[in-house]
Structures are given as C-alpha cells and as structure tokens.
N, C-alpha and C. Protein backbone atom coordinates (compact mmCIF):
# COMPACT_ATOMS: atom_id res chain seq x y z
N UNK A 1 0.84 -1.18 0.00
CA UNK A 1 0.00 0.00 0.00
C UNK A 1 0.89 1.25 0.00
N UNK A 2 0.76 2.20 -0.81
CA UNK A 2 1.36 3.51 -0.86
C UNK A 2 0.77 4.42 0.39
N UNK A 3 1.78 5.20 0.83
CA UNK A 3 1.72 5.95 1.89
C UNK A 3 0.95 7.39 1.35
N UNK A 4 -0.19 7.86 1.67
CA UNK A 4 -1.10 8.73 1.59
C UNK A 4 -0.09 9.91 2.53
N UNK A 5 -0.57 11.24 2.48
CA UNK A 5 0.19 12.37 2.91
C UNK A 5 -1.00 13.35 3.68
N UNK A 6 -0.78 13.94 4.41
CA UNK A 6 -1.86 14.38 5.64
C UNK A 6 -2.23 15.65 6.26
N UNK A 7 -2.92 16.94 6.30
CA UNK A 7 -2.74 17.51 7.20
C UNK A 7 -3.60 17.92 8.84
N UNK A 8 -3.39 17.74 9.81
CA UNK A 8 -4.70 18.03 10.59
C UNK A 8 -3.89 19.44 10.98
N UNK A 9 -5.49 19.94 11.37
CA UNK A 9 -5.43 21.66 12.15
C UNK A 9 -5.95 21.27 13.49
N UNK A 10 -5.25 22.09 14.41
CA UNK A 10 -5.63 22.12 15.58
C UNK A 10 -5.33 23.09 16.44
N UNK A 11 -7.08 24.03 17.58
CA UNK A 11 -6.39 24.96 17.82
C UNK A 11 -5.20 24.80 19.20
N UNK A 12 -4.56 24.79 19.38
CA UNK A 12 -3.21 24.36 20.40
C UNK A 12 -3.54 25.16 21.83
N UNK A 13 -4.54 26.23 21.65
CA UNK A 13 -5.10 26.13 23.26
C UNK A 13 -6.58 25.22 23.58
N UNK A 14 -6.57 24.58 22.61
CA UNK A 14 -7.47 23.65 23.16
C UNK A 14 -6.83 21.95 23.00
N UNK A 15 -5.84 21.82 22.19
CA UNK A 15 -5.21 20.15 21.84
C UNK A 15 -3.62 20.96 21.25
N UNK A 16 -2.87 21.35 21.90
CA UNK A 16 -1.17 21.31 21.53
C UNK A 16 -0.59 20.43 21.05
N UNK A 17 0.45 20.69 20.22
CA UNK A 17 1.54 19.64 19.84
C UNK A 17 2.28 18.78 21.49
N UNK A 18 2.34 19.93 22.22
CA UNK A 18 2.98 19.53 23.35
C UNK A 18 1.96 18.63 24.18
N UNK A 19 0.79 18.52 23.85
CA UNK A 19 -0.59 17.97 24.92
C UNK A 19 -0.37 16.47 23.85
N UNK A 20 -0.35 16.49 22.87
CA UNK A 20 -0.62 15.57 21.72
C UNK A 20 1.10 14.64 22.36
N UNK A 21 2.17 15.09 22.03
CA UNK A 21 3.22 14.14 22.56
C UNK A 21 3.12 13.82 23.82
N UNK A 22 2.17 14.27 24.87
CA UNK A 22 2.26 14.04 26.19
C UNK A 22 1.19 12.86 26.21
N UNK A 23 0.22 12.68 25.74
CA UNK A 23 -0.66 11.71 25.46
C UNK A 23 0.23 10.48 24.70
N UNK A 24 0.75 10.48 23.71
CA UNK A 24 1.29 9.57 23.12
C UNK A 24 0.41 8.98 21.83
N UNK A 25 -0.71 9.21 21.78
CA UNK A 25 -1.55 8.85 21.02
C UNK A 25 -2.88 9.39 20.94
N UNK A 26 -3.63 9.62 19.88
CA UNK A 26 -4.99 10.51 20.16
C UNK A 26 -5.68 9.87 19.21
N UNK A 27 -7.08 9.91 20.05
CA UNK A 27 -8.46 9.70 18.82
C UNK A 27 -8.72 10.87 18.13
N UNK A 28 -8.73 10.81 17.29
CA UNK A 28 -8.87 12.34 16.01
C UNK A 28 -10.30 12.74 16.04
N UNK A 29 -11.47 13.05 16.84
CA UNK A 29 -12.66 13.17 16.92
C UNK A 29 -12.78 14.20 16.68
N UNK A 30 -14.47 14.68 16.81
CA UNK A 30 -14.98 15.79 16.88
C UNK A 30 -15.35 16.35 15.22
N UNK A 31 -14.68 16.00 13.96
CA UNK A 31 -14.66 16.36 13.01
C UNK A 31 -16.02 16.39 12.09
N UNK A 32 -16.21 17.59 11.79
CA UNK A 32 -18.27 17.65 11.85
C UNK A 32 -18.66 18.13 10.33
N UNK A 33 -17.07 18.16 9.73
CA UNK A 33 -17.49 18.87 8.00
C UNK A 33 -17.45 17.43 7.31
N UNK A 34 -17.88 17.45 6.30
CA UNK A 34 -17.92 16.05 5.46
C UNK A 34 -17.08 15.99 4.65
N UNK A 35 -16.37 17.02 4.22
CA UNK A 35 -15.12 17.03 2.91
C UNK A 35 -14.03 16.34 4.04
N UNK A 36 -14.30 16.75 5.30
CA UNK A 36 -13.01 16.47 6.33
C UNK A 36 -13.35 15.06 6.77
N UNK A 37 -14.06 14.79 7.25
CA UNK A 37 -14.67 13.60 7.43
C UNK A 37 -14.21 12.34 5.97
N UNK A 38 -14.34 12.89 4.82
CA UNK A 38 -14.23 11.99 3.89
C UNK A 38 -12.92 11.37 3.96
N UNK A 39 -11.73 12.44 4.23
CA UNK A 39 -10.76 12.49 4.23
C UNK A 39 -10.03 11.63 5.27
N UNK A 40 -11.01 11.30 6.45
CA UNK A 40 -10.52 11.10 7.71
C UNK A 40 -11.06 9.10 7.07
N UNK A 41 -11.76 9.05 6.28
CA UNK A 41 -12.13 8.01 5.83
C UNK A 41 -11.13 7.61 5.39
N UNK A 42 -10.52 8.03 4.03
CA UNK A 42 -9.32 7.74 3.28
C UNK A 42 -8.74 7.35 4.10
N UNK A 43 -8.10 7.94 5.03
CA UNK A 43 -6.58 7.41 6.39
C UNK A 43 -6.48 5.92 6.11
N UNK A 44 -5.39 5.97 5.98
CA UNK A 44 -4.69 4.12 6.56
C UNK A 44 -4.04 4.18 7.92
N UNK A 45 -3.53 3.20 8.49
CA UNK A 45 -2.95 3.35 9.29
C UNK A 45 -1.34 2.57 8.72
N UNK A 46 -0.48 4.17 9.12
CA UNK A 46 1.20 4.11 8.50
C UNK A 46 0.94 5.23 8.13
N UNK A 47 -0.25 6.32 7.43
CA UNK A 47 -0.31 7.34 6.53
C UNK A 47 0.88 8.22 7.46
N UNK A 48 1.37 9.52 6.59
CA UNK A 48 1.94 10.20 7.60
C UNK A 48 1.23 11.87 7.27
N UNK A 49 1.03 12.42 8.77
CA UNK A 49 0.37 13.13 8.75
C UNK A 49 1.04 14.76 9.59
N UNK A 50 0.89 15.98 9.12
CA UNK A 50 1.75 17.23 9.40
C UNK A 50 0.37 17.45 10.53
N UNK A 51 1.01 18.02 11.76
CA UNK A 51 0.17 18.42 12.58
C UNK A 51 0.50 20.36 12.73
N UNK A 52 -0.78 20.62 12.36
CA UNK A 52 -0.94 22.52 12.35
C UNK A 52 -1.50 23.13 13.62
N UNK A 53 -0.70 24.13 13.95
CA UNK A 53 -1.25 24.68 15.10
C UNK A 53 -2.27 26.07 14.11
N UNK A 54 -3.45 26.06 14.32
CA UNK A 54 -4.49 26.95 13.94
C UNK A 54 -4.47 28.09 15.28
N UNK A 55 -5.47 28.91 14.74
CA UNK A 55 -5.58 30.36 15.40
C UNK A 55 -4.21 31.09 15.47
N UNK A 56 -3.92 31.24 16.65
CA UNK A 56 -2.78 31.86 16.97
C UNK A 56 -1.52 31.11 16.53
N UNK A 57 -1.44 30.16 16.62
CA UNK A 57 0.18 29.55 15.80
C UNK A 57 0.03 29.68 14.60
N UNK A 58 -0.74 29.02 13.70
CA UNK A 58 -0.85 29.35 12.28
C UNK A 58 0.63 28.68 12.02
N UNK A 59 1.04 27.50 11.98
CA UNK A 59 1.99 26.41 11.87
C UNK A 59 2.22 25.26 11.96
N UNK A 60 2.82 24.98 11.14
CA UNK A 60 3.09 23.13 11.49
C UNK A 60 4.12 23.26 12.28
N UNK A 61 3.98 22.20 13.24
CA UNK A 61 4.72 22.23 14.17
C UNK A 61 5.07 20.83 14.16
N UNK A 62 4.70 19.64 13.68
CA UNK A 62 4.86 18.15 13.91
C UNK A 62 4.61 17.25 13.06
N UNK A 63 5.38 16.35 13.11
CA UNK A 63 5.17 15.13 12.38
C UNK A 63 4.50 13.70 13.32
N UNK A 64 3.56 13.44 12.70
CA UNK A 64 2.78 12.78 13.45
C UNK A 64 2.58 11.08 12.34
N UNK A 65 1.82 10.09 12.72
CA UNK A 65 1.39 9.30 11.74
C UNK A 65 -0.06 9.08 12.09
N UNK A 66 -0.37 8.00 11.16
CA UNK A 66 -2.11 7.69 11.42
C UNK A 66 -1.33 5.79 12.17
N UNK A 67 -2.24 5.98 13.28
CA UNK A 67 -2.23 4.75 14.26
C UNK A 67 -3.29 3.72 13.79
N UNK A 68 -4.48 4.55 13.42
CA UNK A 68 -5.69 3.27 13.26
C UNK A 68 -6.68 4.38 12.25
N UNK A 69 -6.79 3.25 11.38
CA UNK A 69 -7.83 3.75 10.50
C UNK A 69 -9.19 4.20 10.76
N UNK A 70 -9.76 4.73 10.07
CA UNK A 70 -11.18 5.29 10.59
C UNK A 70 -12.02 4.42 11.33
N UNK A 71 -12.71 4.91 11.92
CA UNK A 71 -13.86 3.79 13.00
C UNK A 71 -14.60 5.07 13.65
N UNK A 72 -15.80 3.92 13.76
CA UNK A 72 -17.23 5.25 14.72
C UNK A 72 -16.53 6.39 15.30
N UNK A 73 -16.87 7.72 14.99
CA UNK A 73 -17.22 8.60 16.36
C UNK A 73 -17.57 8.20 17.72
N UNK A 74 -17.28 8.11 18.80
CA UNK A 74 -17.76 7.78 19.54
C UNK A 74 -18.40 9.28 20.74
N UNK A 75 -17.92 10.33 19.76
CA UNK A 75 -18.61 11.45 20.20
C UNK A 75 -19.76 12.11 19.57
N UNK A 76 -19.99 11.68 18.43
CA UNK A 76 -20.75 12.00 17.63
C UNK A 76 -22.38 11.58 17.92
N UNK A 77 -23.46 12.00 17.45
CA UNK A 77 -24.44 12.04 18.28
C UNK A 77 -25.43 11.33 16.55
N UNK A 78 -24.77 11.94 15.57
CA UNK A 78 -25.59 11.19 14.20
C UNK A 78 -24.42 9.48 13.79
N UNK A 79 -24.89 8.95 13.21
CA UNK A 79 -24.22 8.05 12.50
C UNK A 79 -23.44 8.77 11.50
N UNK A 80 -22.49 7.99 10.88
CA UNK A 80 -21.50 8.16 9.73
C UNK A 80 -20.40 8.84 10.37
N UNK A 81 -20.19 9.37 11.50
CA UNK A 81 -18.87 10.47 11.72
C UNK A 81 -17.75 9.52 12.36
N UNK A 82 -16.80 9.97 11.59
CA UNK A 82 -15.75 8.95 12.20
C UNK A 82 -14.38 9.47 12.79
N UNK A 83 -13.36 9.02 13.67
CA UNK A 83 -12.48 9.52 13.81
C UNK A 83 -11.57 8.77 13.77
N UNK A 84 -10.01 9.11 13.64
CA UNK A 84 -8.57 8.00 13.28
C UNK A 84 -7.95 8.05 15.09
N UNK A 85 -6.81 7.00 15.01
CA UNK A 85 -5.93 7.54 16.03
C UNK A 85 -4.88 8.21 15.16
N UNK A 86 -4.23 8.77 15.76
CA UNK A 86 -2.74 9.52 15.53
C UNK A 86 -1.97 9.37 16.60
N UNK A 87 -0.86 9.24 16.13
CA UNK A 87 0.84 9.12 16.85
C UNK A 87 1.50 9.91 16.34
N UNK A 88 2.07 11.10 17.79
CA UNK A 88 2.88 11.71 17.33
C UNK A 88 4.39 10.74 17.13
N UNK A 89 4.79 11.20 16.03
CA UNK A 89 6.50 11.07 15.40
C UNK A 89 7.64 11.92 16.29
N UNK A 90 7.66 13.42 16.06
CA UNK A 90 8.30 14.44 16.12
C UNK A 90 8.20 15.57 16.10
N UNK A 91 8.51 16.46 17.17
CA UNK A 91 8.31 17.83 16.58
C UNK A 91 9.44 18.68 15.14
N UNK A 92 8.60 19.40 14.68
CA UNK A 92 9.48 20.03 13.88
C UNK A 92 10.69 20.54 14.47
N UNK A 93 11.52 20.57 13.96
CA UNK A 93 12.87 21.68 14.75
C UNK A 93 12.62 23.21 14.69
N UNK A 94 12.04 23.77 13.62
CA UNK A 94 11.51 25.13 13.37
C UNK A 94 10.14 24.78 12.66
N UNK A 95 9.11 25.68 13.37
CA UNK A 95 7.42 25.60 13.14
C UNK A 95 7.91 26.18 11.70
N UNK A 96 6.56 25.70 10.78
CA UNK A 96 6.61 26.48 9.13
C UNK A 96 5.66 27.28 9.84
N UNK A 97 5.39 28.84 9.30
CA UNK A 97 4.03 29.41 9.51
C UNK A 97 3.69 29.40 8.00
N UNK A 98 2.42 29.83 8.34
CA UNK A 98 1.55 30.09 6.95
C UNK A 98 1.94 31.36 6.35
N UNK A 99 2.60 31.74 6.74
CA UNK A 99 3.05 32.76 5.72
C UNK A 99 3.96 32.54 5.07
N UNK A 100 5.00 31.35 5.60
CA UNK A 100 6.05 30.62 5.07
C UNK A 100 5.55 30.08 3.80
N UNK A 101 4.76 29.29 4.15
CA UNK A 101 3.98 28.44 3.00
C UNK A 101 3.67 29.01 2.15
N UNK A 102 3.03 30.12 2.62
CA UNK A 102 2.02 30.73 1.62
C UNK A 102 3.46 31.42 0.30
N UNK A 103 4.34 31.81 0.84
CA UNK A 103 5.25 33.17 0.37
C UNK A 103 6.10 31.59 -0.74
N UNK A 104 5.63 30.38 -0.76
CA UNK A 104 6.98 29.42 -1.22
C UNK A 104 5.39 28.80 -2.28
N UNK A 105 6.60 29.08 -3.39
CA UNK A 105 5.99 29.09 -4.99
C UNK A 105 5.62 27.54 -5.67
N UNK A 106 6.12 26.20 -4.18
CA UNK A 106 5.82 24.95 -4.64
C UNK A 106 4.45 25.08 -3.31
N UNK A 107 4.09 25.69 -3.07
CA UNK A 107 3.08 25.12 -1.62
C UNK A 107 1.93 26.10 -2.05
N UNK A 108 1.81 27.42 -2.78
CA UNK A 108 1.07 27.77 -3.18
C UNK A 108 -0.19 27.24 -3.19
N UNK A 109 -0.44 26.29 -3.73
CA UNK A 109 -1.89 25.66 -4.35
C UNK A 109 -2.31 24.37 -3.25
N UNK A 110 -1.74 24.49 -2.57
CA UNK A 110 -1.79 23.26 -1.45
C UNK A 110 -3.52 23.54 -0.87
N UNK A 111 -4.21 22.42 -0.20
CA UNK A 111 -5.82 22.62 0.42
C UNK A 111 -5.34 24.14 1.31
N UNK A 112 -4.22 23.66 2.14
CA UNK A 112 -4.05 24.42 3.52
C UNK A 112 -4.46 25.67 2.99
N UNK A 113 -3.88 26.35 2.00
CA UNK A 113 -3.87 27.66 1.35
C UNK A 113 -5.56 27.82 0.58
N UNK A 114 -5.73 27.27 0.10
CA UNK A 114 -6.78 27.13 -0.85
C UNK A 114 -8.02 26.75 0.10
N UNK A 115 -8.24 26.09 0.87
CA UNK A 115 -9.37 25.56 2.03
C UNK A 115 -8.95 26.03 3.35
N UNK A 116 -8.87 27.41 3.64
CA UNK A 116 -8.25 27.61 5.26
C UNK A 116 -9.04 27.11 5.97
N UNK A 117 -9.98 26.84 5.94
CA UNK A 117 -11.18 26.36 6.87
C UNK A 117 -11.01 24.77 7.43
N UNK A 118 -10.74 24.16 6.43
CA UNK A 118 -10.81 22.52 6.41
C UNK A 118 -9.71 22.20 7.29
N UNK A 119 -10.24 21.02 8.44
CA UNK A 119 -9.64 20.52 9.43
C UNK A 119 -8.71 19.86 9.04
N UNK A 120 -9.16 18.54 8.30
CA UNK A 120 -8.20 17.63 7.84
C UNK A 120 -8.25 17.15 6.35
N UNK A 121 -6.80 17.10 5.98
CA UNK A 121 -6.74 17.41 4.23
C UNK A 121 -5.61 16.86 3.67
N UNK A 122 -5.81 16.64 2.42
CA UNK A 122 -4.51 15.50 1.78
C UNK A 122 -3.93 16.60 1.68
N UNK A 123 -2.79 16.42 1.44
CA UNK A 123 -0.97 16.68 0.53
C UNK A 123 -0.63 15.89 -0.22
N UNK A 124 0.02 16.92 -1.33
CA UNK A 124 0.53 15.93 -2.18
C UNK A 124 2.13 15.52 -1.65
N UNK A 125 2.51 14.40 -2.09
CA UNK A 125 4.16 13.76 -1.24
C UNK A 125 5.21 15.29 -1.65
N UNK A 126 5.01 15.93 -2.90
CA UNK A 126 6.20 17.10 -3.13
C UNK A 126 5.97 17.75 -1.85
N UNK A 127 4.52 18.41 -1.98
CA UNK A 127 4.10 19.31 -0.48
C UNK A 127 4.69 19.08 0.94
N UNK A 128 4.34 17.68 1.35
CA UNK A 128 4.56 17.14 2.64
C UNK A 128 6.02 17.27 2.73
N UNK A 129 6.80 16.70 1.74
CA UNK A 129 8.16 16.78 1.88
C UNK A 129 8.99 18.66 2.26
N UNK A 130 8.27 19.33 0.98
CA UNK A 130 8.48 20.59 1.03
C UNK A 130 8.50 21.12 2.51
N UNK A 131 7.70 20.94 3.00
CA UNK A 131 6.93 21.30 4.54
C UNK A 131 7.82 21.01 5.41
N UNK A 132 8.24 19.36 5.93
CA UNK A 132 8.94 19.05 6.74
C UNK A 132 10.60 20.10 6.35
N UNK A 133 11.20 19.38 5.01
CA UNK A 133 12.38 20.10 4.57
C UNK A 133 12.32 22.06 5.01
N UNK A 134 11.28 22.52 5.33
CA UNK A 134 11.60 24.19 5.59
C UNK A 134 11.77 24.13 7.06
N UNK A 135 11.13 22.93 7.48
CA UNK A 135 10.61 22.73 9.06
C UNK A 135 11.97 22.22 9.43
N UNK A 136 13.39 22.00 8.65
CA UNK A 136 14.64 21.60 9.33
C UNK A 136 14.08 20.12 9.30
N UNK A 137 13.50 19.23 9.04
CA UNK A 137 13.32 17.63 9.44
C UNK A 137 13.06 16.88 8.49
C-alpha cells in the first residue's frame, strides 16, 4: 500500500503539539465537516500526517502518523462520523508558519492555502516533503 500524505489543524489552546506528545496517542474526533470527514475516511494506518497549530500559531509544528484507520465517532451524536488515532513522530525543529507556505511558490496551491477552513486534508508527497524540509526535518 502507498503511503497517503496528511494535514490536521488544531487549535493548540485547546489540543497542543505539546498535549498531543504528552498523550502519546490521540483519537482524532470531533470532526463535523464532510469534505473532512471523507478524508478522515481515506486514512490508513502508516499514513503520515503534518500536525498545524491553527488560530494563533498558524503552523506546522509536527510530524505525526495515522495509528488506526477510521472507526465510529464515539462522540458524535448522528451516525456516519468517524475519527482515526494519531501518533505523534516528532516535533518540527523550526514551526513552518503560513506565511512561510504561503510566500513558497511549490506550496502555493496546497488545500491548507486554498481551504483555510478545512480541518483535515490530503498533501501531495512534493508538499509534505516541502513542509517538513523548511521545518529543518
């Protein structure tokens, strides 16, 4: 199976990179849009996935993977919503911000840029690589 490429947003005063490595592992819940949801379907487990600090960080800050493939919400209150586990990998050595991204002429067209809204979202492997490589990792 080919390795799929990843991004989740998260705002970091409510779920941190630092809360996320202190756990060791997380159920990816809560996710209530359906483009994101679809996405959270796709997941394998091995995928590797960039973890974004939203609101105020506005950065990737981590390399994370997918632990377990999609399965029930177990917070969810309708049928169909599902969530993954994730394992953090690593933190970045230097956060990318979005302005980083945005200002670099291969990341341009990426969801992140193009869908600011959307929680969780493919990359293409140039992207993901691009990302980590500015991030020093």
């Amino acid at each position: 199976m080919t390795t799929q490429y990843w991004l989740v947003k998260q705002e970091p005063a409510d779920y941190s990179w630092t809360d996320f490595a202190r756990d060791r592992r997380s159920a990816w819940t809560g996710v209530r849009n359906y483009q994101a949801r679809n996405h959270l379907k796709a997941m394998q487990a091995g995928d590797a996935v960039l973890f974004y600090h939203s609101g105020d960080g506005k950065a990737v800050v981590g390399l994370a993977r997918v632990g377990r493939a999609a399965y029930p919400d177990s917070t969810a209150t309708e049928p169909g919503w599902v969530a993954v586990d994730l394992v953090p990998v690593r933190p970045l050595p230097q956060p990318v911000t979005l302005a980083r991204i945005k200002a670099d002429a291969a990341l341009r067209d990426i969801a992140l840029v193009r869908h600011s809204r959307l929680s969780v979202m493919p990359l293409p492997a140039a992207a993901f690589a691009r990302i980590l490589k500015l991030g020093g990792g």
